[in-house]
N, C-alpha and C. Protein backbone atom coordinates (compact mmCIF):
# COMPACT_ATOMS: atom_id res chain seq x y z
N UNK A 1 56.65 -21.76 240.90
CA UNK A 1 57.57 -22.87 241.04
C UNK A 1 57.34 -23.96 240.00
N UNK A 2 55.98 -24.46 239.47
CA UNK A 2 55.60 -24.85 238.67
C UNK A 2 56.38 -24.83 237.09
N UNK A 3 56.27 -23.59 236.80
CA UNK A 3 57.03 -22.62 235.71
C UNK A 3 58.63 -23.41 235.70
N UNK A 4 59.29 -23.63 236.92
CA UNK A 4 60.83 -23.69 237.38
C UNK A 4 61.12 -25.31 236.88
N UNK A 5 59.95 -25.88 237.46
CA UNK A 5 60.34 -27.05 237.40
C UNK A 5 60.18 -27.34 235.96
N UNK A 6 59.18 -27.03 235.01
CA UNK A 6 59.09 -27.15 234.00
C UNK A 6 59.92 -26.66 232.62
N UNK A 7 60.63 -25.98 233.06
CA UNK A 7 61.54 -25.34 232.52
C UNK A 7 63.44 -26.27 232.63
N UNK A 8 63.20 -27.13 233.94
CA UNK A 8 64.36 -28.05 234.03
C UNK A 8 64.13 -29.24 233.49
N UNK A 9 62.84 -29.32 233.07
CA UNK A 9 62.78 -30.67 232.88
C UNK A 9 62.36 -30.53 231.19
N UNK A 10 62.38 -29.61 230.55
CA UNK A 10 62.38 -29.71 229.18
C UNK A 10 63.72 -29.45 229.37
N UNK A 11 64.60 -28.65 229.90
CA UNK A 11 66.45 -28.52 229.96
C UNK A 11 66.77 -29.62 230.05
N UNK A 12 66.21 -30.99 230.42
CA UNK A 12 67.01 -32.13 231.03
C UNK A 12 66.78 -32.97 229.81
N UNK A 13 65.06 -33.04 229.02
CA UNK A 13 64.94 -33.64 228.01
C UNK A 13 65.50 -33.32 226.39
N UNK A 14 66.10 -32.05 226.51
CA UNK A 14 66.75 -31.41 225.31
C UNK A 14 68.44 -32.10 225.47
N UNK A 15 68.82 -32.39 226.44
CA UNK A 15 69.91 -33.06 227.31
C UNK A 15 70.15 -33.86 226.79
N UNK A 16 68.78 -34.76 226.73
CA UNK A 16 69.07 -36.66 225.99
C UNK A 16 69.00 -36.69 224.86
N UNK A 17 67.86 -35.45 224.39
CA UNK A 17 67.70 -36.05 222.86
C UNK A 17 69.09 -35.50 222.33
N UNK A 18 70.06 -34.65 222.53
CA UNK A 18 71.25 -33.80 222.55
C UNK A 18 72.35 -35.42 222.16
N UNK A 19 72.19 -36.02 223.63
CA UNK A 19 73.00 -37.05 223.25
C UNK A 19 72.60 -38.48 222.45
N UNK A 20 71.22 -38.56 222.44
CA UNK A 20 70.72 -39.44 221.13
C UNK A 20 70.99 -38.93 219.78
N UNK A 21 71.24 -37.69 219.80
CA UNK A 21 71.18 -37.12 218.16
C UNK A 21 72.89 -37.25 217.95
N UNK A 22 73.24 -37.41 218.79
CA UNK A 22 75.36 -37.82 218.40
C UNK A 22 75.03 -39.40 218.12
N UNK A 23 74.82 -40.00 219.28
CA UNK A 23 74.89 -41.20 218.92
C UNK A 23 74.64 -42.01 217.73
N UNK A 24 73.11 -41.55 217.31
CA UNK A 24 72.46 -41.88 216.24
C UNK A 24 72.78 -41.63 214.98
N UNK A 25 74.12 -40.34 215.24
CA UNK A 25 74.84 -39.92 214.09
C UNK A 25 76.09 -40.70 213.97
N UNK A 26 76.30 -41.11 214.95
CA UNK A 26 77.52 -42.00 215.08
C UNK A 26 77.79 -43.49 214.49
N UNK A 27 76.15 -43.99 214.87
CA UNK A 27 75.54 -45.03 214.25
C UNK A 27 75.92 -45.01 212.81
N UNK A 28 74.98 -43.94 212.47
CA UNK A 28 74.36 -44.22 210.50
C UNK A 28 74.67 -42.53 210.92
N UNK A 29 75.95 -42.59 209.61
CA UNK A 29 76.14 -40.57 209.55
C UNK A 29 75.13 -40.34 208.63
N UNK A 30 73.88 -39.79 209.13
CA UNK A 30 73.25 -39.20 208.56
C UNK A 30 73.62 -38.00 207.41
N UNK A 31 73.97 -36.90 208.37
CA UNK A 31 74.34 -36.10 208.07
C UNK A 31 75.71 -35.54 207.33
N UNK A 32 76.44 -36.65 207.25
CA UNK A 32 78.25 -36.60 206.57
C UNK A 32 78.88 -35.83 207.32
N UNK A 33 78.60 -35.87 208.98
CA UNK A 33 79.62 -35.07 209.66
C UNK A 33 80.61 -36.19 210.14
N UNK A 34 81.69 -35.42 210.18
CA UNK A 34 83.27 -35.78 210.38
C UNK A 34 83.05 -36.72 211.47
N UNK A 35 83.29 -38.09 211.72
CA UNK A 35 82.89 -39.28 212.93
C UNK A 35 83.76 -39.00 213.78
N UNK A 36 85.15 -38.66 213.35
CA UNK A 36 86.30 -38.62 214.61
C UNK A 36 85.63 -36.94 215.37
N UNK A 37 85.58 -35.83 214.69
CA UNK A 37 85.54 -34.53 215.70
C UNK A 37 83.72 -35.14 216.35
N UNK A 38 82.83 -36.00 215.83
CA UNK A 38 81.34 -36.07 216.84
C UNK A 38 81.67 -37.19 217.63
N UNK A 39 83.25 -37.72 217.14
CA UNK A 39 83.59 -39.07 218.66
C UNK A 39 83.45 -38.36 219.54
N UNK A 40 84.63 -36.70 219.56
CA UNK A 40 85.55 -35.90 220.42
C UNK A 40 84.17 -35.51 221.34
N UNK A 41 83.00 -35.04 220.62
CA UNK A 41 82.16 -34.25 221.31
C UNK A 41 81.07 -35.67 222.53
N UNK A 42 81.54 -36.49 221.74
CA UNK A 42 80.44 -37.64 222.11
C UNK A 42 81.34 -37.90 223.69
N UNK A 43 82.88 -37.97 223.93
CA UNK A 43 83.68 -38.26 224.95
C UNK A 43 83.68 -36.88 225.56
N UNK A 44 83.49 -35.78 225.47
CA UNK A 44 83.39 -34.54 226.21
C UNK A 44 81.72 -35.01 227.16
N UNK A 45 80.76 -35.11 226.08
CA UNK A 45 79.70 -35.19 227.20
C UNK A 45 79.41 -36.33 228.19
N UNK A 46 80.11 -37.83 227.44
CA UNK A 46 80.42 -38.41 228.60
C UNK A 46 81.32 -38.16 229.79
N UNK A 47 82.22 -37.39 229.13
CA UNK A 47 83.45 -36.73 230.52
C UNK A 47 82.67 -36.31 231.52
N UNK A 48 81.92 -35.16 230.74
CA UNK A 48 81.02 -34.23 231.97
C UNK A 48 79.54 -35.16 232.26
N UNK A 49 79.36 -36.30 232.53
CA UNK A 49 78.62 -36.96 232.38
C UNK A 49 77.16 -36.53 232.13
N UNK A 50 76.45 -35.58 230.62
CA UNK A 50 75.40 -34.91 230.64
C UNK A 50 74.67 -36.48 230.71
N UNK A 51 74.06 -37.59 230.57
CA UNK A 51 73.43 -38.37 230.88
C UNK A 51 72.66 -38.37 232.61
N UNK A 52 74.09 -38.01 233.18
CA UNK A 52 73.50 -38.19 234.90
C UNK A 52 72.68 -37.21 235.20
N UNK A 53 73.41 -35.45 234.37
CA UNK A 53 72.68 -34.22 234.73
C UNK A 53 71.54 -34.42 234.40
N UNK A 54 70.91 -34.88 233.52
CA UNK A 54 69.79 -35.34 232.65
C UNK A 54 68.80 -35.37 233.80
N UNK A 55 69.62 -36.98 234.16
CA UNK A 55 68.48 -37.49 234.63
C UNK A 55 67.77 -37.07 235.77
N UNK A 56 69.15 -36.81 236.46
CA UNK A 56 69.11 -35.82 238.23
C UNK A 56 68.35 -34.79 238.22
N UNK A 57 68.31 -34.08 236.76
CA UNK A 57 67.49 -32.61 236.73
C UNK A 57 65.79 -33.38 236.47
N UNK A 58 65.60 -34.59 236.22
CA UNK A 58 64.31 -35.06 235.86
C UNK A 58 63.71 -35.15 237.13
N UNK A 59 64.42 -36.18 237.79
CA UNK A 59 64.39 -37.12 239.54
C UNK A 59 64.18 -35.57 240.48
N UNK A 60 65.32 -34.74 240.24
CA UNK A 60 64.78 -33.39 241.48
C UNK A 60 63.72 -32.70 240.74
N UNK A 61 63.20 -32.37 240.15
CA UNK A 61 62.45 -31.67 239.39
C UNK A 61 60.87 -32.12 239.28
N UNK A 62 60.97 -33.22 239.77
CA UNK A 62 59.92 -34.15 239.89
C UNK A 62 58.39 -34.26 240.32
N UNK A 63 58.66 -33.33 241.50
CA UNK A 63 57.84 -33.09 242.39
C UNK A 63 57.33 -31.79 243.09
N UNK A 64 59.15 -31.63 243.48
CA UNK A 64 59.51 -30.22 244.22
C UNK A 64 60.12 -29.26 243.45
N UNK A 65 60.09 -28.55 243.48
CA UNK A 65 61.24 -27.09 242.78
C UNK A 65 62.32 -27.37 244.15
N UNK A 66 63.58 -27.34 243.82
CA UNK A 66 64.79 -27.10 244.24
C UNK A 66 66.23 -26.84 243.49
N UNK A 67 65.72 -25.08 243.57
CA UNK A 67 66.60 -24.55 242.81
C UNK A 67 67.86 -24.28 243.07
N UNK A 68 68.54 -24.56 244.37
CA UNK A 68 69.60 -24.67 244.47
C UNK A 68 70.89 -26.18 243.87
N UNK A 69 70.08 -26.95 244.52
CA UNK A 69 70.69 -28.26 243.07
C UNK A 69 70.26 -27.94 241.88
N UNK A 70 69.39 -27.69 241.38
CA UNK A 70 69.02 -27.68 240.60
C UNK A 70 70.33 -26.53 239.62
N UNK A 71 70.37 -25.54 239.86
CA UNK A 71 71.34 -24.31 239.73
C UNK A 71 73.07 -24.91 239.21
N UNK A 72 73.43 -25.70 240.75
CA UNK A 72 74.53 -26.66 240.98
C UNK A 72 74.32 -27.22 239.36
N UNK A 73 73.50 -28.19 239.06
CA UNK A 73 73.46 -29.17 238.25
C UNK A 73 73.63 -28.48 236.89
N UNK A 74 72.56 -27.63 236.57
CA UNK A 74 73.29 -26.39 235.20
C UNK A 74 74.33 -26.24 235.03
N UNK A 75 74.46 -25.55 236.09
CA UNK A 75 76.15 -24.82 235.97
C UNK A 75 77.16 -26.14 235.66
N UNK A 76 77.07 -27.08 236.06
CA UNK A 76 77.90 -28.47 235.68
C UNK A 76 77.40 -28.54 234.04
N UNK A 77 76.45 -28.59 233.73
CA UNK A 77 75.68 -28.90 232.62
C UNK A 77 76.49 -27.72 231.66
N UNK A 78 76.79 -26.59 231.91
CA UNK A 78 77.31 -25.62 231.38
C UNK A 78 78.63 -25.80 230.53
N UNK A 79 79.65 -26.22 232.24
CA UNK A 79 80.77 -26.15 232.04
C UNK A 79 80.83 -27.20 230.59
N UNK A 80 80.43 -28.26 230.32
CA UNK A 80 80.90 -28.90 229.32
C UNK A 80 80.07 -28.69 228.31
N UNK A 81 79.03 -27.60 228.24
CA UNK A 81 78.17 -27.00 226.88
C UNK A 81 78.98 -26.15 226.17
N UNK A 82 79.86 -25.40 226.86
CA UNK A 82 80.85 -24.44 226.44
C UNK A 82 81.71 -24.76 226.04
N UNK A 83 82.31 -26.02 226.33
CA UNK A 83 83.46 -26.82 225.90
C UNK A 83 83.55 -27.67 224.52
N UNK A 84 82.34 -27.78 224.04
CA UNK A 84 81.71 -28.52 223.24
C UNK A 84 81.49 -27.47 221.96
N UNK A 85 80.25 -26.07 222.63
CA UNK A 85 80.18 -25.35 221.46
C UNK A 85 81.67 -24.84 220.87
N UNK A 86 82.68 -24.46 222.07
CA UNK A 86 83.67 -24.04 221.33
C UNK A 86 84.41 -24.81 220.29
N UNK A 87 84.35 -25.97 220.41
CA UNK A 87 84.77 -27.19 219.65
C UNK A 87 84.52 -27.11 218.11
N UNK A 88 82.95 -27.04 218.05
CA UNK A 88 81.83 -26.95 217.07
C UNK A 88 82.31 -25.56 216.14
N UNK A 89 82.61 -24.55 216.59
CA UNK A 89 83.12 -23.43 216.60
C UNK A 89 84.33 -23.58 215.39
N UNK A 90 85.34 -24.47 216.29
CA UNK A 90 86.13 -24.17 215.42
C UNK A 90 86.19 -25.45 214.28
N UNK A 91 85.27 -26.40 214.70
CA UNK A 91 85.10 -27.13 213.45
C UNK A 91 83.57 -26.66 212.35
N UNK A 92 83.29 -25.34 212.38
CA UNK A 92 82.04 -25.63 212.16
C UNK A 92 81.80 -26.26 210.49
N UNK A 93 82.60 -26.48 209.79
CA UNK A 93 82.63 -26.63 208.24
C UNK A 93 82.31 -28.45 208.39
N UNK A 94 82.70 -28.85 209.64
CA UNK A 94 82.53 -30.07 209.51
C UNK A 94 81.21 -30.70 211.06
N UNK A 95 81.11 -29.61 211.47
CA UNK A 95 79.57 -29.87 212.31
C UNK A 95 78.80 -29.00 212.72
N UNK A 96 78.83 -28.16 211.43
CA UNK A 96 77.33 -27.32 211.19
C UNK A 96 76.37 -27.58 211.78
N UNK A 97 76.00 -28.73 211.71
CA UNK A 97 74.19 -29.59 211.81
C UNK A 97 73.84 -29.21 213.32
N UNK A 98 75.11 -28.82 214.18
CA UNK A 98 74.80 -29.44 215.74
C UNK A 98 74.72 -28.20 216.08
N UNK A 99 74.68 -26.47 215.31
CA UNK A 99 74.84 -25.61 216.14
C UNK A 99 73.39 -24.98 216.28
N UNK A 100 72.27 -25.31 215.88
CA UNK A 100 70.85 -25.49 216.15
C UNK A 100 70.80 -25.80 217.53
N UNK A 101 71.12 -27.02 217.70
CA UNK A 101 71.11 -27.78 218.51
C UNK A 101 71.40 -27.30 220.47
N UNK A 102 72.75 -26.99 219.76
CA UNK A 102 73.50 -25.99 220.92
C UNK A 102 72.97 -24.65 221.09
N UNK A 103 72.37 -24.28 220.29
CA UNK A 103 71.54 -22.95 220.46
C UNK A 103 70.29 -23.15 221.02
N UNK A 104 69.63 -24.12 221.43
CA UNK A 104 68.92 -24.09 221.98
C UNK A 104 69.07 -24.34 223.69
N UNK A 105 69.96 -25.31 223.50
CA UNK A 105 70.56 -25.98 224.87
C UNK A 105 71.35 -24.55 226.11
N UNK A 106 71.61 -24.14 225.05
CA UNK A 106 72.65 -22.85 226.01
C UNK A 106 71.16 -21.98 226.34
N UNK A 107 70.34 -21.79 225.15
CA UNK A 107 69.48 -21.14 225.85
C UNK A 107 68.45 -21.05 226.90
N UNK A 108 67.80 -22.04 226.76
CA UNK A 108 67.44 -23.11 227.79
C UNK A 108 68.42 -23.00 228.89
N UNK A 109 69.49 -23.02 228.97
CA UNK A 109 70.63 -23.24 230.10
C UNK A 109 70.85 -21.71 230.67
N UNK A 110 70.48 -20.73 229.80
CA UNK A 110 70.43 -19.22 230.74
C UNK A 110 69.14 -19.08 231.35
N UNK A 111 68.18 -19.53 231.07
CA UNK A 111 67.00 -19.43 231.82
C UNK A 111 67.06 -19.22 233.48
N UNK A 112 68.45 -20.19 233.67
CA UNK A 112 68.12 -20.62 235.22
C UNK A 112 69.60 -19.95 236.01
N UNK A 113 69.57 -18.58 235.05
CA UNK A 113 71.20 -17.40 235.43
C UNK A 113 70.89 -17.31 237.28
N UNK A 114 71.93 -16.92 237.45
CA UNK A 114 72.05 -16.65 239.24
C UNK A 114 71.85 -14.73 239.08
N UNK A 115 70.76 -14.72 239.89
CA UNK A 115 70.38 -13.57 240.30
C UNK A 115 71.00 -12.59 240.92
């Protein structure tokens, strides 16, 4: 269980730095990616609010293993990872930089598949 929890809570911290690394690009474009398509992605993860999943996967994860919220909270975490990479997808000429990024996050995010 140990293993479980530790495994949500690097998922939850790949989460923030996920949405610090838009922001921070949003700030100062580091990188010369397109500001309007990393607004689009920046208002998708606030839509799906990944900030709250974040934190909720930190707060349950905390103490106890509870993999049934925990599960719940992915799968939310999902729905707007998919929505996002596909985005990335079809812009990738103009946000290359972020599909590292998303490759880790999705992977991390199958870890915790329904059996």
């Amino acid at each position: 269980m140990q293993n479980e929890m530790e495994k949500a809570n690097l998922l939850a911290g790949n989460i923030k730095n996920f949405i610090a690394f838009i922001n921070k690009n949003l700030e100062k474009n580091i990188f010369y990616m397109d500001t309007g398509k990393l607004r689009q992605i920046q208002l998708i993860a606030e839509d799906f609010k990944f900030h709250i999943l974040a934190d909720e996967l930190i707060r349950i994860n905390r103490f106890v293993w509870d993999p049934k919220y925990t599960n719940y909270l992915v799968d939310q975490f999902v729905k707007g990872l998919t929505i996002i990479d596909e985005f990335v997808q079809r812009n990738y000429n103009s946000l290359y930089m972020l599909t590292g990024r998303l490759y880790t996050l999705k992977n991390l995010s199958s870890l915790f598949s329904k059996d």
